[in-house]
Protein backbone atom coordinates (compact mmCIF):
# COMPACT_ATOMS: atom_id res chain seq x y z
CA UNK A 1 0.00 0.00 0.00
CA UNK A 2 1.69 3.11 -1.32
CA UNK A 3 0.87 6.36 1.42
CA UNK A 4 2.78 9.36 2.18
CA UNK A 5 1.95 11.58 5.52
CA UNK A 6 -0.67 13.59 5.84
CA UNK A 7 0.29 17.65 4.98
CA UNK A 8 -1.95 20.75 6.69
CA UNK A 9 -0.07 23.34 4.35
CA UNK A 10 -2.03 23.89 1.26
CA UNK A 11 -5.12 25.85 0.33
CA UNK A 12 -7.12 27.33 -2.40
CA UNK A 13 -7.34 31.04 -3.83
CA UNK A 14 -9.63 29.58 -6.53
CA UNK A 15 -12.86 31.40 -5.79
CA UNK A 16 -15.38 28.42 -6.70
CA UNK A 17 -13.18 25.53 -4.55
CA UNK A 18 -13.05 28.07 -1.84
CA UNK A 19 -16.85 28.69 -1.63
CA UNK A 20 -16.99 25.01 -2.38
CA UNK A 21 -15.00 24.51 0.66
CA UNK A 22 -17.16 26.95 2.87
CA UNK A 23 -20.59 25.03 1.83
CA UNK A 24 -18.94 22.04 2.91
CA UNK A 25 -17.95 23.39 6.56
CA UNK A 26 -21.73 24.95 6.72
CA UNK A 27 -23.32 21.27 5.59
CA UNK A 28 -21.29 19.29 8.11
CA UNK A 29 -22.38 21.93 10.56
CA UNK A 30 -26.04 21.73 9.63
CA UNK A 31 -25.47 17.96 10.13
CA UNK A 32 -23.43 17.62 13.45
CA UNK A 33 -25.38 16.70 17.17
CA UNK A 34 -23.32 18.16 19.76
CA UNK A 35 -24.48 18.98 23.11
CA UNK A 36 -23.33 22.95 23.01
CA UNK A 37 -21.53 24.99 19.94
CA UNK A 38 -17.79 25.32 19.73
CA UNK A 39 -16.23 28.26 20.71
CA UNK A 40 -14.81 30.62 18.05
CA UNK A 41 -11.48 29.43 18.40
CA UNK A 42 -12.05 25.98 18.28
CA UNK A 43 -15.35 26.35 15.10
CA UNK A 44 -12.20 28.25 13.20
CA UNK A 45 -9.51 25.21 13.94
CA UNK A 46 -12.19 22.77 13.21
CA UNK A 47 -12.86 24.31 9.45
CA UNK A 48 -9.56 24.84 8.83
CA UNK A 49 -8.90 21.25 9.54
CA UNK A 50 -11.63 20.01 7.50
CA UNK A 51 -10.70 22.26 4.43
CA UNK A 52 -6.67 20.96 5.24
CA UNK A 53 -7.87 17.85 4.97
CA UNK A 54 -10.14 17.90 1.80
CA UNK A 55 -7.75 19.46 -0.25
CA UNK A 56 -4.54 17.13 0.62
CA UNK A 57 -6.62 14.05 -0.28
CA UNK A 58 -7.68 14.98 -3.55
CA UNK A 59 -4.23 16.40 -4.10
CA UNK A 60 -3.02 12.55 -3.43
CA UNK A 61 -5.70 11.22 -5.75
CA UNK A 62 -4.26 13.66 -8.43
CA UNK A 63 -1.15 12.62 -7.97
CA UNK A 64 -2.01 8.82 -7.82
CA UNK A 65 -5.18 7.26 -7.50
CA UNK A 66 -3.80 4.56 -5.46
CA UNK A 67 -1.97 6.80 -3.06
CA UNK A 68 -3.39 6.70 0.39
CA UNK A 69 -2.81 9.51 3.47
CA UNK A 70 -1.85 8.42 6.73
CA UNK A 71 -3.22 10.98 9.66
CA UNK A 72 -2.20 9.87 13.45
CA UNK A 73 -5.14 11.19 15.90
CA UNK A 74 -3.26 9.88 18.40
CA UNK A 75 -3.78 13.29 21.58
CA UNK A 76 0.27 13.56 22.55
CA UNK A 77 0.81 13.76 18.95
CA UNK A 78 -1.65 16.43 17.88
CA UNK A 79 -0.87 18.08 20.38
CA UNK A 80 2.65 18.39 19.81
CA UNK A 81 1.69 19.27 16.05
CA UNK A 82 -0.04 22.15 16.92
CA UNK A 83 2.62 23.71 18.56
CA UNK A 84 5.18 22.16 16.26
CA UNK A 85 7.04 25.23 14.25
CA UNK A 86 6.59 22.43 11.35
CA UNK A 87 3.64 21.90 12.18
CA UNK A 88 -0.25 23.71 12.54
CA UNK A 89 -2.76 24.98 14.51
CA UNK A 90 -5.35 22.92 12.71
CA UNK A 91 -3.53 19.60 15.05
CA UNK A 92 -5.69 21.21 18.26
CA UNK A 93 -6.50 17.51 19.67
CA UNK A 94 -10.37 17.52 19.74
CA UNK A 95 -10.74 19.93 16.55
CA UNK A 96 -8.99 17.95 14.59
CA UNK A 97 -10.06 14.62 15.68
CA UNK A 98 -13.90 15.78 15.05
CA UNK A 99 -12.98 17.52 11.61
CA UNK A 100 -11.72 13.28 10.45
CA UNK A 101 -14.54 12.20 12.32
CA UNK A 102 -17.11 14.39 10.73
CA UNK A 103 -15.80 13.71 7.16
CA UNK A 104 -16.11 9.71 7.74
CA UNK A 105 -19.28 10.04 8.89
CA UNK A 106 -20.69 12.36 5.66
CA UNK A 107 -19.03 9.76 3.66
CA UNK A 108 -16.50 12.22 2.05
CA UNK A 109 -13.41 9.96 3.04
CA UNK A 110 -12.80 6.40 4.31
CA UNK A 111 -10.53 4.87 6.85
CA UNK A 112 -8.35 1.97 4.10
CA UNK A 113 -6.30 0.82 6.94
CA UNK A 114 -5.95 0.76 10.73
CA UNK A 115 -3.40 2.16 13.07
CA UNK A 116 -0.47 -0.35 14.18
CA UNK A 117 1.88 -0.16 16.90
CA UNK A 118 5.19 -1.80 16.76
CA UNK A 119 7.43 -1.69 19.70
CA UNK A 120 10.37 -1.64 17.72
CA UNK A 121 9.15 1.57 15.81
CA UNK A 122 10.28 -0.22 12.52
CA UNK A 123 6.58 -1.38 11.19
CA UNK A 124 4.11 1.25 13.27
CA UNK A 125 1.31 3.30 11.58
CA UNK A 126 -0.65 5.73 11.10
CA UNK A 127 -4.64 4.90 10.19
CA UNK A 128 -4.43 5.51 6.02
CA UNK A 129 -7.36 6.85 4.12
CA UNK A 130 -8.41 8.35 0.99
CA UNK A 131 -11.03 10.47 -0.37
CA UNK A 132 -14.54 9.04 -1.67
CA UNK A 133 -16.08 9.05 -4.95
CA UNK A 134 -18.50 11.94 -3.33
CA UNK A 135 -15.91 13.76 -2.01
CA UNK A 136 -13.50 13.48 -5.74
CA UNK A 137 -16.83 14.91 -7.56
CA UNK A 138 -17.45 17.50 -5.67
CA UNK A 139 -13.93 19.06 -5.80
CA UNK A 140 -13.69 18.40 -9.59
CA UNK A 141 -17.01 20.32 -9.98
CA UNK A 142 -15.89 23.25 -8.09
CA UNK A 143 -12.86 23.73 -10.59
CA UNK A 144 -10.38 21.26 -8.10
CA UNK A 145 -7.24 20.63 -10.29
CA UNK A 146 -3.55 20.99 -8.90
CA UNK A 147 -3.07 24.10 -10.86
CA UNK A 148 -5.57 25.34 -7.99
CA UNK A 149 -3.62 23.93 -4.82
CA UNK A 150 -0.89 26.25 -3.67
CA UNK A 151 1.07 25.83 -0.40
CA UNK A 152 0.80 28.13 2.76
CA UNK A 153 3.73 30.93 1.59
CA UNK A 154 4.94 30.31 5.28
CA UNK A 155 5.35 26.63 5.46
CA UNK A 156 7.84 25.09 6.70
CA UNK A 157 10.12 26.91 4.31
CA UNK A 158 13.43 26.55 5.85
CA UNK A 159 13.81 23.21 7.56
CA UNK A 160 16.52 21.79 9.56
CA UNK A 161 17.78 18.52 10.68
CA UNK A 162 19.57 16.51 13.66
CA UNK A 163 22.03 13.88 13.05
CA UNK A 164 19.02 11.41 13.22
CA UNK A 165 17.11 13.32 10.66
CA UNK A 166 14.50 14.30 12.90
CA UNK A 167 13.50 18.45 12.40
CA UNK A 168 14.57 20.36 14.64
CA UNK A 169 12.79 23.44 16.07
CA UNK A 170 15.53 26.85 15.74
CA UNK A 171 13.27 29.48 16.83
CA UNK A 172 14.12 33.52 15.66
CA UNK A 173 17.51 32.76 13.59
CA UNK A 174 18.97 35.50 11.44
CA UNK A 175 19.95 33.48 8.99
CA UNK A 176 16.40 31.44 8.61
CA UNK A 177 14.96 34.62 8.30
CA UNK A 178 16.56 35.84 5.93
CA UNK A 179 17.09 32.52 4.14
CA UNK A 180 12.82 32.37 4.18
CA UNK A 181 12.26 35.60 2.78
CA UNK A 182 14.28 34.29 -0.46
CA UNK A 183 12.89 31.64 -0.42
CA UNK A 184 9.32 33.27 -0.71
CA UNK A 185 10.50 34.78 -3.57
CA UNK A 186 11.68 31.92 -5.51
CA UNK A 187 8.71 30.37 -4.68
CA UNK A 188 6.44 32.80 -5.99
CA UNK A 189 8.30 32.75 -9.22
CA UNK A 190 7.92 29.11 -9.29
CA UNK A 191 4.18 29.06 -9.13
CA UNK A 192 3.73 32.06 -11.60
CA UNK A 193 4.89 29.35 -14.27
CA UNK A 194 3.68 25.66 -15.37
CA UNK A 195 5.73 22.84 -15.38
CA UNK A 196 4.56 19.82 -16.47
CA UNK A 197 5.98 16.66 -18.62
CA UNK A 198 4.70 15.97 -21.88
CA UNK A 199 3.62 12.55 -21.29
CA UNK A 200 0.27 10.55 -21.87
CA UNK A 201 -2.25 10.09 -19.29
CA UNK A 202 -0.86 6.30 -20.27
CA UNK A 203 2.81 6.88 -20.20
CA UNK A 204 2.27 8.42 -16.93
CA UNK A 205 0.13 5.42 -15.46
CA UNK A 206 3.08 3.14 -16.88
CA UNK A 207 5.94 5.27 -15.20
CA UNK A 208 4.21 5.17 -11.69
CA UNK A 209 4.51 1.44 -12.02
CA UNK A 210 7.73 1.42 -12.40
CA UNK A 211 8.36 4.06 -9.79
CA UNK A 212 6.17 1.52 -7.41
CA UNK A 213 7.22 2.17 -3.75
CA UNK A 214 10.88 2.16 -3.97
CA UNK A 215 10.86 5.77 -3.33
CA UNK A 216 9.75 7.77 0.19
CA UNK A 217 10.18 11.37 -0.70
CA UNK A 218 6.49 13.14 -0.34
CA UNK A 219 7.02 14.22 -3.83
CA UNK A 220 8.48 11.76 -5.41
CA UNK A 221 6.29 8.87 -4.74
CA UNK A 222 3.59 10.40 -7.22
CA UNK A 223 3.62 12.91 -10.02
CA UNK A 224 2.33 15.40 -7.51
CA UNK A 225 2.46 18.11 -10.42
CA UNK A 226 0.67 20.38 -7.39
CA UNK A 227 3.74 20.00 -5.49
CA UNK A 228 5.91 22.82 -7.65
CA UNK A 229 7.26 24.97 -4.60
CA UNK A 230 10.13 24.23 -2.86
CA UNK A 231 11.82 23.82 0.93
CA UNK A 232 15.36 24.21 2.13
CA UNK A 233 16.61 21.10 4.41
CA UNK A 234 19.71 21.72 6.40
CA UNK A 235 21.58 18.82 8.33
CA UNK A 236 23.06 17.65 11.63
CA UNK A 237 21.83 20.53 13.25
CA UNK A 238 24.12 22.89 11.70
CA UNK A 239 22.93 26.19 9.23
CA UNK A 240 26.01 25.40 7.12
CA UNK A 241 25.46 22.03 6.23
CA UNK A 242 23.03 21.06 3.81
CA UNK A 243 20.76 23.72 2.40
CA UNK A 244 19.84 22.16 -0.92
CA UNK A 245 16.20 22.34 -2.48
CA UNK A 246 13.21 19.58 -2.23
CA UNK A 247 9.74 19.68 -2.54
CA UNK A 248 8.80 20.22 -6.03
CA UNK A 249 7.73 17.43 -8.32
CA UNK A 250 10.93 17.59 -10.94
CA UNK A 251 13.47 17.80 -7.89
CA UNK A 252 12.55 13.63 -7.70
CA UNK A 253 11.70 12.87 -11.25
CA UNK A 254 13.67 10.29 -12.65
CA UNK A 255 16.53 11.66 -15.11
CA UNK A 256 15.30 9.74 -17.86
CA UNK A 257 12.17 11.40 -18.07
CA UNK A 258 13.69 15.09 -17.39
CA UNK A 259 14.11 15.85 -21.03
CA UNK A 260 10.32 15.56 -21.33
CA UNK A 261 9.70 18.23 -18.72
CA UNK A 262 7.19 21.29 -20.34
CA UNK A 263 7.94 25.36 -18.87
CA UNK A 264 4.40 27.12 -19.57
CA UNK A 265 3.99 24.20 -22.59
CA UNK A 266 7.32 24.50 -23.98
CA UNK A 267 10.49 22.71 -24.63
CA UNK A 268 13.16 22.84 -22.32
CA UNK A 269 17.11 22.86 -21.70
CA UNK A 270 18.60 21.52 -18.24
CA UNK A 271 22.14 22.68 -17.88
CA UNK A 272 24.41 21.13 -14.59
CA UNK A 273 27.54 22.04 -13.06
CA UNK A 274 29.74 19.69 -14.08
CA UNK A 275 31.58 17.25 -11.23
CA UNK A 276 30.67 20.08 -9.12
CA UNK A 277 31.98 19.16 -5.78
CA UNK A 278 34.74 18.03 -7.58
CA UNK A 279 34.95 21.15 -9.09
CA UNK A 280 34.38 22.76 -6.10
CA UNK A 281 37.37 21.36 -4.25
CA UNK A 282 39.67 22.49 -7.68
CA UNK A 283 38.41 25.68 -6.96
CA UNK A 284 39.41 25.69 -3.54
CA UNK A 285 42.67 24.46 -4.02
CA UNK A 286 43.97 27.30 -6.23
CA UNK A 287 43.50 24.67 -9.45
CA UNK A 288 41.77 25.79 -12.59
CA UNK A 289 38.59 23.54 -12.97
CA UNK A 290 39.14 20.99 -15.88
CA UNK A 291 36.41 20.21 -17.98
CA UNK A 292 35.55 16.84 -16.85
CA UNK A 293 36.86 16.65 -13.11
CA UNK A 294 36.73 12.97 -13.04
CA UNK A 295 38.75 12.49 -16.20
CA UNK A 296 41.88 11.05 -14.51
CA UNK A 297 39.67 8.23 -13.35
CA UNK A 298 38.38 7.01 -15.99
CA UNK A 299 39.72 4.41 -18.13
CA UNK A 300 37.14 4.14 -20.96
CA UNK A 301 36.66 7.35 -23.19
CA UNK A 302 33.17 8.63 -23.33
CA UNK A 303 32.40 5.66 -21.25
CA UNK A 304 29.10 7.47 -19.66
CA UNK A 305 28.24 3.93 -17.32
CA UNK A 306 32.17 4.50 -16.00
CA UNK A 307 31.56 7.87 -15.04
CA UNK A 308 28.56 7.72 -13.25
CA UNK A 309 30.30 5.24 -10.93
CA UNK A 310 32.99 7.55 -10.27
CA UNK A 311 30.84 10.15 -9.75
CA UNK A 312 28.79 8.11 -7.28
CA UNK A 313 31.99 7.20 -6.01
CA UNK A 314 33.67 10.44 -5.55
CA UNK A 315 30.86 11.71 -3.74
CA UNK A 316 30.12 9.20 -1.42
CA UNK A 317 33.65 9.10 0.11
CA UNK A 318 33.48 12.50 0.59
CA UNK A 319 29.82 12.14 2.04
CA UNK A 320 31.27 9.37 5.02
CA UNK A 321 32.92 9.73 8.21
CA UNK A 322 35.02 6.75 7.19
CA UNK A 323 36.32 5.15 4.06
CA UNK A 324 36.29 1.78 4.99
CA UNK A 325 32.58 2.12 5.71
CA UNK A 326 31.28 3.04 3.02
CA UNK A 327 29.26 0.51 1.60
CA UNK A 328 28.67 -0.32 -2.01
CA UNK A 329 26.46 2.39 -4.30
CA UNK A 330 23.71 1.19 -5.71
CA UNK A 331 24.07 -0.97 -9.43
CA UNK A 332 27.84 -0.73 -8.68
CA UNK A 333 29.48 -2.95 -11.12
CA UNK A 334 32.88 -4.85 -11.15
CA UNK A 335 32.88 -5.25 -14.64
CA UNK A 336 32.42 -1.66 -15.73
CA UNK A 337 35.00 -0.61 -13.55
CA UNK A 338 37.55 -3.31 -13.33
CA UNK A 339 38.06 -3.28 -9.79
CA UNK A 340 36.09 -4.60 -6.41
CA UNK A 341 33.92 -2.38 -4.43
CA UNK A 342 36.87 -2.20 -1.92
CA UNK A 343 39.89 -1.58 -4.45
CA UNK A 344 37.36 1.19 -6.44
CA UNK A 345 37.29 3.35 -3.36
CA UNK A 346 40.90 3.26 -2.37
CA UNK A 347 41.73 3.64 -6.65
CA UNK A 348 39.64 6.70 -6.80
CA UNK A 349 41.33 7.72 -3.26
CA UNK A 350 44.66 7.45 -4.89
CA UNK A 351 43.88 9.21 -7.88
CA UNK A 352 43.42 12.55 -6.32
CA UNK A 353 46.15 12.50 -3.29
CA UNK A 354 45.43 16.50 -3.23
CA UNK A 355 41.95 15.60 -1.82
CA UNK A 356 43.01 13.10 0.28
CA UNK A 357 41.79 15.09 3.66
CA UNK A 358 38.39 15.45 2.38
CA UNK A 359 37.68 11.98 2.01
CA UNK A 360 35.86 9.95 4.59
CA UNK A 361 35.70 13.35 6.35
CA UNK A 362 32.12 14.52 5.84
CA UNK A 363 32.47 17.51 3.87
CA UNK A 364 30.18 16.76 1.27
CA UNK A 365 27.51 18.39 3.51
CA UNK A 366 29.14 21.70 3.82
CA UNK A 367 29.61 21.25 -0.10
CA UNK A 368 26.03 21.17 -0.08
CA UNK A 369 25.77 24.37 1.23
CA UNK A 370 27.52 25.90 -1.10
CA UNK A 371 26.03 24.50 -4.10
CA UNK A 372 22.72 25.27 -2.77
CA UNK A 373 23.96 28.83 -2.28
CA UNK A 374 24.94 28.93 -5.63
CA UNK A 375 21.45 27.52 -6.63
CA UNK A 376 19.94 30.24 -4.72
CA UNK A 377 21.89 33.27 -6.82
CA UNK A 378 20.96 31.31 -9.77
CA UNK A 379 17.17 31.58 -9.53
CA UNK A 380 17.07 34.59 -8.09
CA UNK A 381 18.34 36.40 -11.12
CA UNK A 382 16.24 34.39 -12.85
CA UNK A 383 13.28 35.64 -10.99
CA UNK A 384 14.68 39.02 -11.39
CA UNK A 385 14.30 38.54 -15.38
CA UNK A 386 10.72 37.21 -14.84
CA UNK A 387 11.50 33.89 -16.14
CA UNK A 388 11.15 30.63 -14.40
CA UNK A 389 14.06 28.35 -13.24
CA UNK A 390 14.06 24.94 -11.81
CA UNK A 391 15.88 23.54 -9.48
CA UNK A 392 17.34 19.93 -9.60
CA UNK A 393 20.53 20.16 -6.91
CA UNK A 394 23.38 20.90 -9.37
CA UNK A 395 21.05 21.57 -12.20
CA UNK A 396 18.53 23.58 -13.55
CA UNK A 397 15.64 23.41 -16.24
CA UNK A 398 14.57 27.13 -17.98
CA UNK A 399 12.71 27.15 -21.42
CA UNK A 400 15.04 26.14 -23.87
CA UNK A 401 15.67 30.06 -25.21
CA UNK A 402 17.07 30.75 -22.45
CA UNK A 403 20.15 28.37 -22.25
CA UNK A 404 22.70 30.93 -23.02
CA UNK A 405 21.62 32.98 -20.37
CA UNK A 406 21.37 30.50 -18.14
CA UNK A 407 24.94 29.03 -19.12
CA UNK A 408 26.44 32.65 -18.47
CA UNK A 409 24.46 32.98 -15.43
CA UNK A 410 25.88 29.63 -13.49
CA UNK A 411 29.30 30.56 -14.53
CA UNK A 412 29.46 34.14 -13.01
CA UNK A 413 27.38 31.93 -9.64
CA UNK A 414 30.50 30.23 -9.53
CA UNK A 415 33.13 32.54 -10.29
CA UNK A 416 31.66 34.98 -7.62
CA UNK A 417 31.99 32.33 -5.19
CA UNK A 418 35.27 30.33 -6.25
CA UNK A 419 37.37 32.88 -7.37
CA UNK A 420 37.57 30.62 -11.02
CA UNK A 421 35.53 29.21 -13.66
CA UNK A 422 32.70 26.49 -13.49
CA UNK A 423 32.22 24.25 -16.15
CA UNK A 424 28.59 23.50 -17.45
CA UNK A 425 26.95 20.63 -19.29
CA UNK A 426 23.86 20.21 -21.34
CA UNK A 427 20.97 18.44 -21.73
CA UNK A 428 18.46 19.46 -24.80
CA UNK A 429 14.88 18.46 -23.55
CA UNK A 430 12.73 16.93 -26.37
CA UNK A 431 8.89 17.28 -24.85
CA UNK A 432 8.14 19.64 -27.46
CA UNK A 433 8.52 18.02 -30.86
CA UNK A 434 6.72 19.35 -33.90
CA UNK A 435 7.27 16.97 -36.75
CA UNK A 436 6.07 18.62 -40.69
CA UNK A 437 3.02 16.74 -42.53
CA UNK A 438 1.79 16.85 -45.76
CA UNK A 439 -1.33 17.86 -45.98
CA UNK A 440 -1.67 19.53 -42.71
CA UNK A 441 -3.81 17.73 -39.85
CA UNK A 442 -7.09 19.20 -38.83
CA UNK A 443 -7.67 20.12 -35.24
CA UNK A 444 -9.65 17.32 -33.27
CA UNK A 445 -12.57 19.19 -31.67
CA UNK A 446 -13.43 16.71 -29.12
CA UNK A 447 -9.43 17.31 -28.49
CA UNK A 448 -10.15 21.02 -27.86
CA UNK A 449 -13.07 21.18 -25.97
CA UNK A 450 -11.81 17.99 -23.64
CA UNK A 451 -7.94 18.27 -23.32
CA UNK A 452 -6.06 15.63 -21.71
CA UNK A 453 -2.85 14.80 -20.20
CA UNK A 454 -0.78 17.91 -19.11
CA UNK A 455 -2.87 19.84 -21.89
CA UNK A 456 -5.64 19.42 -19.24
CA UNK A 457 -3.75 20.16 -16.25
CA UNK A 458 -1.98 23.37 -18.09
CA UNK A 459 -5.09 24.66 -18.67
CA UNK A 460 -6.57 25.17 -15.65
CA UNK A 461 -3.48 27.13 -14.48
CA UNK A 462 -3.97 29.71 -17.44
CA UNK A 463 -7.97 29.65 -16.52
CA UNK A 464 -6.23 31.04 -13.22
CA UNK A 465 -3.82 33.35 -14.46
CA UNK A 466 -5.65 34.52 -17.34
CA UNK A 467 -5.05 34.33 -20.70
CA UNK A 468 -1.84 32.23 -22.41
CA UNK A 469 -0.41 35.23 -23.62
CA UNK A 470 0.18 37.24 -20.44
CA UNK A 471 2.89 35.01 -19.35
CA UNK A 472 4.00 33.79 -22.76
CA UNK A 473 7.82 33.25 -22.09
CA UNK A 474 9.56 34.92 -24.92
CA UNK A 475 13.57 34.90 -24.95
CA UNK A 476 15.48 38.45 -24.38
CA UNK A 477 17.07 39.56 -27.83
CA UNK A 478 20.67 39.09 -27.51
């Protein structure tokens, strides 16, 4: 059973889902036997749960119709939510509890599995549901698609981790503050844009098989195309480690499907750093930044399945505390690389002795931060030109005009930080392929009037903004 955790932080500024919404409150009201009203407070909390609630399970039924939520009413918990600077007011124990209760009992969403404890922590959880037929209809027919979910500007923006990777609560912190308040603004470029893949409803169906459950990121365990904002983690409890961006759909969408991604319904370019930590540490050590930083390891020109495993490689030892303990990267492969796990990490060891202290030492964290700072400067003067930039870690995706710009951009990221020049690799996305025919096809009307795929999910988004044409992304003249 494929279910993701239940999330309070997304709403509606769609007028007809809101008022939908509002009726739905007022009918649950109409239909409720309690013994004396709720005070304002807790009426308010109870709403807000209810509408919290609503919109996150159709969001998972968007995203896959065979996701389920799992909500723990469990008091201690809710109560700690509601306090929780990750968490919401809407977790006030008894409001909440009522606002699930309430919905199961109008038949607007169903319990699919029960809570279980385990002692050991390892197989505990939550009670799963999803939302009902009823419930699915009635969204849809108040204009429900995830081009009208947005997320809470305020949520849970800036997050940060213990050495367990539990999130830890850091109060007033300059640097959060500040870090949040950029964030907000990359944010709010990223939802003034659509991004989408130009895939079949089919294709789609087809690629969440294959995904299946091998994945536990929120965002990455369905297409969640709602899910197009994104949050800062940093780790071990430290502001300058970590820092990079998650969240948004394309941050886990798997590579191979990345050339299919759509900006506003057009082709794309996604441009990377390339070796960047490696290039990084160059950088740092006075060394101009060779084009392919993990040339002197491989043995095979051109040999792309060679270099990934370096790559992996590289980055892992200087992700551990230990060499020795590293244990093997996924699909490593003897065969490709000539050597056993244990001899590949000591030959890549040897064949950058100038980097020797990093290894094993867990720098690739604080690397982290500095690529994610880099990210940062990136979209922001991409925001600044009104155009939309996505993030991918070392990578970004802009309409496919714009590579030049965003080629020139990366490089002065990295010059302004490093002192040198960063080299940059590219990737030409092919979603939007127009192929000549002879005669000329007529338009479908049925196709029109009844869009499907991302056609039908782009178009809500420009019912919402308005008309194509006022955010038509047209390249700068250069």
């Amino acid at each position: 059973m494929k279910s993701r955790p239940f999330d309070p932080h997304w709403t509606t500024e769609l007028p007809s889902l809101a008022a939908y919404l509002d009726d739905l409150c007022r009918t649950i009201g109409e239909t409720e036997t309690r013994g004396r009203k709720r005070k304002e407070a807790a009426q308010a909390n109870f709403e807000a749960a209810i509408k919290a609630i609503v919109l996150d399970m159709f969001r998972a039924h968007l995203s896959d119709p065979s996701l389920h939520v799992g909500i723990g009413l469990h008091q201690n918990t809710l109560q700690h939510l509601s306090k929780f600077q990750y968490g919401s007011p809407i977790f006030t124990p008894t409001s909440f509890e009522q606002a699930v209760k309430a919905l199961l009992t109008g038949g607007f969403i169903e319990q699919t599995a029960n809570f279980r404890h385990d002692r050991s922590g390892k197989h505990s959880r939550t009670r799963r549901y999803q939302a009902t037929p009823s419930l699915l209809c009635g969204v849809r027919d108040a204009g429900g698609s995830a081009a009208a979910l947005i997320r809470h500007r305020g949520a849970d923006g800036i997050r940060l981790k213990d050495a367990d990777k539990n999130l830890v609560e850091y109060g007033d912190v300059p640097f959060a503050k500040a870090a949040g308040e950029r964030l907000r603004v990359i944010n709010d470029m990223l939802q003034c844009h659509w991004a989408d893949l130009a895939l079949t409803d089919e294709q789609l169906t087809t690629e969440l098989r294959s995904i299946g459950e091998m994945r536990d990121d929120e965002a990455a365990q369905s297409f969640d195309f709602a899910a197009r904002t994104v949050y800062r983690v940093f780790n071990n409890s430290d502001w300058e480690q970590g820092g990079r961006f998650y969240g948004a759909w394309w941050t886990s969408c798997p590579r191979r499907l990345r050339p299919y991604i759509l900006i506003n319904s057009k082709r794309t370019v996604e441009v990377d750093y390339s070796g960047l930590h490696a290039a990084m540490l160059y950088a740092l050590d006075g060394q101009a930044v060779p084009d392919d930083p993990y040339e002197r390891c491989l043995t095979k020109a051109d040999d792309k399945a060679e270099r990934k495993l370096v790559k992996q490689t590289f980055n892992a030892l200087l992700n551990a505390d230990t060499i020795d303990r590293i244990g093997e990267i996924d699909d490593y492969s003897a065969e490709i690389t000539g050597h056993s796990w244990k001899d590949f990490k000591r030959y890549i060891v040897g064949k950058y002795p100038e980097f020797r202290q990093y290894f094993g030492s867990g720098v690739g964290l604080r690397l982290q931060r500095k690529d994610s700072d880099l990210a940062e400067t990136v979209m922001l003067r991409f925001e600044a030109m009104g155009y939309a930039c996505l993030p991918v870690h070392d990578s970004f995706i802009v309409h496919h005009g714009l590579q030049d710009e965003l080629d020139q951009i990366m490089r002065e990221a990295f010059e302004a930080e490093f002192g040198v020049s960063g080299k940059v690799g590219v990737d030409i996305g092919i979603g939007e392929v127009v192929e000549k025919s002879d005669p000329p096809i007529e338009p479908n009307p049925d196709q029109l009037l009844n869009p499907v795929g991302y056609e039908a999910r782009l178009q809500p988004f420009w019912d919402k903004r308005g008309t194509a044409e006022d955010t038509d992304i047209t390249p700068p003249l250069v």
